[in-house]
Protein backbone atom coordinates (compact mmCIF):
# COMPACT_ATOMS: atom_id res chain seq x y z
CA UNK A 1 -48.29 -17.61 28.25
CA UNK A 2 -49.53 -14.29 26.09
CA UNK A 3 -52.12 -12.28 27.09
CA UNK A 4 -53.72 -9.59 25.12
CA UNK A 5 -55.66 -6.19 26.79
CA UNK A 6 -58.99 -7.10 27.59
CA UNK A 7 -58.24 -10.98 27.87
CA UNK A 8 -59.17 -12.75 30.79
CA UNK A 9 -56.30 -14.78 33.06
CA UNK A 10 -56.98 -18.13 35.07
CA UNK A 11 -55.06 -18.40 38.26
CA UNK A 12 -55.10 -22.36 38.95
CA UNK A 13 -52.84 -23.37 41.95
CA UNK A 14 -52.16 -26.74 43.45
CA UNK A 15 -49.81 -26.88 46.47
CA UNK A 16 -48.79 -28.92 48.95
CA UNK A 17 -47.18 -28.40 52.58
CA UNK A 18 -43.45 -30.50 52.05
CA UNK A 19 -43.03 -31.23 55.29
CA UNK A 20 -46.58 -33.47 55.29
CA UNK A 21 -47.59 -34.17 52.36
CA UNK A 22 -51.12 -32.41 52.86
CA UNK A 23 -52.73 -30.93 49.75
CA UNK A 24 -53.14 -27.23 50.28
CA UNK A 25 -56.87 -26.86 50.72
CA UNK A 26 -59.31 -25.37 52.86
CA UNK A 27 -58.82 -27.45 56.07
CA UNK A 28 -55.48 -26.46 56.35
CA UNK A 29 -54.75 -22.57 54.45
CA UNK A 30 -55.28 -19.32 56.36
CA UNK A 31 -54.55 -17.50 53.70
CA UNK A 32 -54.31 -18.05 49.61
CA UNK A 33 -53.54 -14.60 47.71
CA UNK A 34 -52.25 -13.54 44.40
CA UNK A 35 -50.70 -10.23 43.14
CA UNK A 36 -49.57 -8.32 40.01
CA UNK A 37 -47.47 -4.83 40.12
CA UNK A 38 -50.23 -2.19 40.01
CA UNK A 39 -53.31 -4.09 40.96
CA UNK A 40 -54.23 -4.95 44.44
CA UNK A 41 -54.12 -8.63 46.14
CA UNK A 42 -57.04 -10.62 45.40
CA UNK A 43 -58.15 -14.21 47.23
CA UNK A 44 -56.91 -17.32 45.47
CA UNK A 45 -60.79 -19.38 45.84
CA UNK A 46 -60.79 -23.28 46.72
CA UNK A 47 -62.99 -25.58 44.64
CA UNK A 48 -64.45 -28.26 42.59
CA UNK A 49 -63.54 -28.54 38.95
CA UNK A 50 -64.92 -30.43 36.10
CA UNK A 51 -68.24 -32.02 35.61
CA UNK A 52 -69.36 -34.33 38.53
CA UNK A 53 -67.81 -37.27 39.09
CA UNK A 54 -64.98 -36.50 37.85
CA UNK A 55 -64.14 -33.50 39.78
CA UNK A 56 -60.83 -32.06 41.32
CA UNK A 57 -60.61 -29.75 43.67
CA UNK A 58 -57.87 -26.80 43.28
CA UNK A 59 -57.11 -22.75 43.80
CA UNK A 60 -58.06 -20.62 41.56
CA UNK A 61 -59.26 -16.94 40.21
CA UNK A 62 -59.92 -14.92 37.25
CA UNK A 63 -58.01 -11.38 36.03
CA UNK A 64 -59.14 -9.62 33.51
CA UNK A 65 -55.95 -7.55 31.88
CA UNK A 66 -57.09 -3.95 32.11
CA UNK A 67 -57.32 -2.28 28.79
CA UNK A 68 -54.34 0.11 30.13
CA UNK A 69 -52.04 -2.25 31.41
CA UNK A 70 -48.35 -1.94 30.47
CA UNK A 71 -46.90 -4.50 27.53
CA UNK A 72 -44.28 -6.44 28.05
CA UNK A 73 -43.35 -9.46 31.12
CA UNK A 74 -45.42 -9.41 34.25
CA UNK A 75 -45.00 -11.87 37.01
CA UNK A 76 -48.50 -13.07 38.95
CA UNK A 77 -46.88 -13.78 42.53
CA UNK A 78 -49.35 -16.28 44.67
CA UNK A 79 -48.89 -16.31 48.11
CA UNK A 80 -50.11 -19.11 50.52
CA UNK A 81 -50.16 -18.79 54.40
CA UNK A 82 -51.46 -21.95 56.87
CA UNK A 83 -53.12 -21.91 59.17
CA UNK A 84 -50.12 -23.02 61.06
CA UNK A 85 -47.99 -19.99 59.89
CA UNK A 86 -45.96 -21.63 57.83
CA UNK A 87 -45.47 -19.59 54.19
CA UNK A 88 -44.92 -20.51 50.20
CA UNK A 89 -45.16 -18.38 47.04
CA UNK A 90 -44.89 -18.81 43.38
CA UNK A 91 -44.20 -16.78 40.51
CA UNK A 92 -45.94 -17.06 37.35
CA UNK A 93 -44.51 -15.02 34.23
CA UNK A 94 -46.99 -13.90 31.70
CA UNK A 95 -46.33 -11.51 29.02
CA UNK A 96 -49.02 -9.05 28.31
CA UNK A 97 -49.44 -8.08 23.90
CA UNK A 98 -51.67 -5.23 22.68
């Protein structure tokens, strides 16, 4: 995935916990973040997608590339906590273009 300056980024995150089988949602997440190196953590949001009836429900939030942001490979780390403690990231590579 390329990105220039500017552009605008779409987190979207499914999960699930391994050991049940629950999707990752509201009813069972504390905590749902993601980060980039240099900007601060922002919430990961839970929600409804698509037109109605035909809806699914998943994580997700916008980034807009700043217009200074170093080119090259950047990694978008999301972080999930439950609410029963348990833990489980992902890392998304992205490569930012002028």
């Amino acid at each position: 995935n390329v990105y220039k300056r500017g552009e605008q980024v779409v987190i979207r995150v499914w999960g699930f916990d391994l050991s049940t089988g629950a999707t990752l949602s509201t009813d069972n997440v504390d905590t749902a973040t993601y980060t980039i190196a240099g900007q601060a953590a922002a919430p990961v949001n839970y929600g409804a997608h698509g037109a109605a009836g035909a809806q699914v429900y998943f994580w997700s939030a916008p980034w807009i590339v700043p217009p200074t942001f170093p080119l090259g490979d950047v990694t978008i780390h999301v972080a999930f906590k439950t609410i029963a403690g348990k833990t489980g990231t992902f890392d998304y590579p992205i490569t930012i273009i002028p």
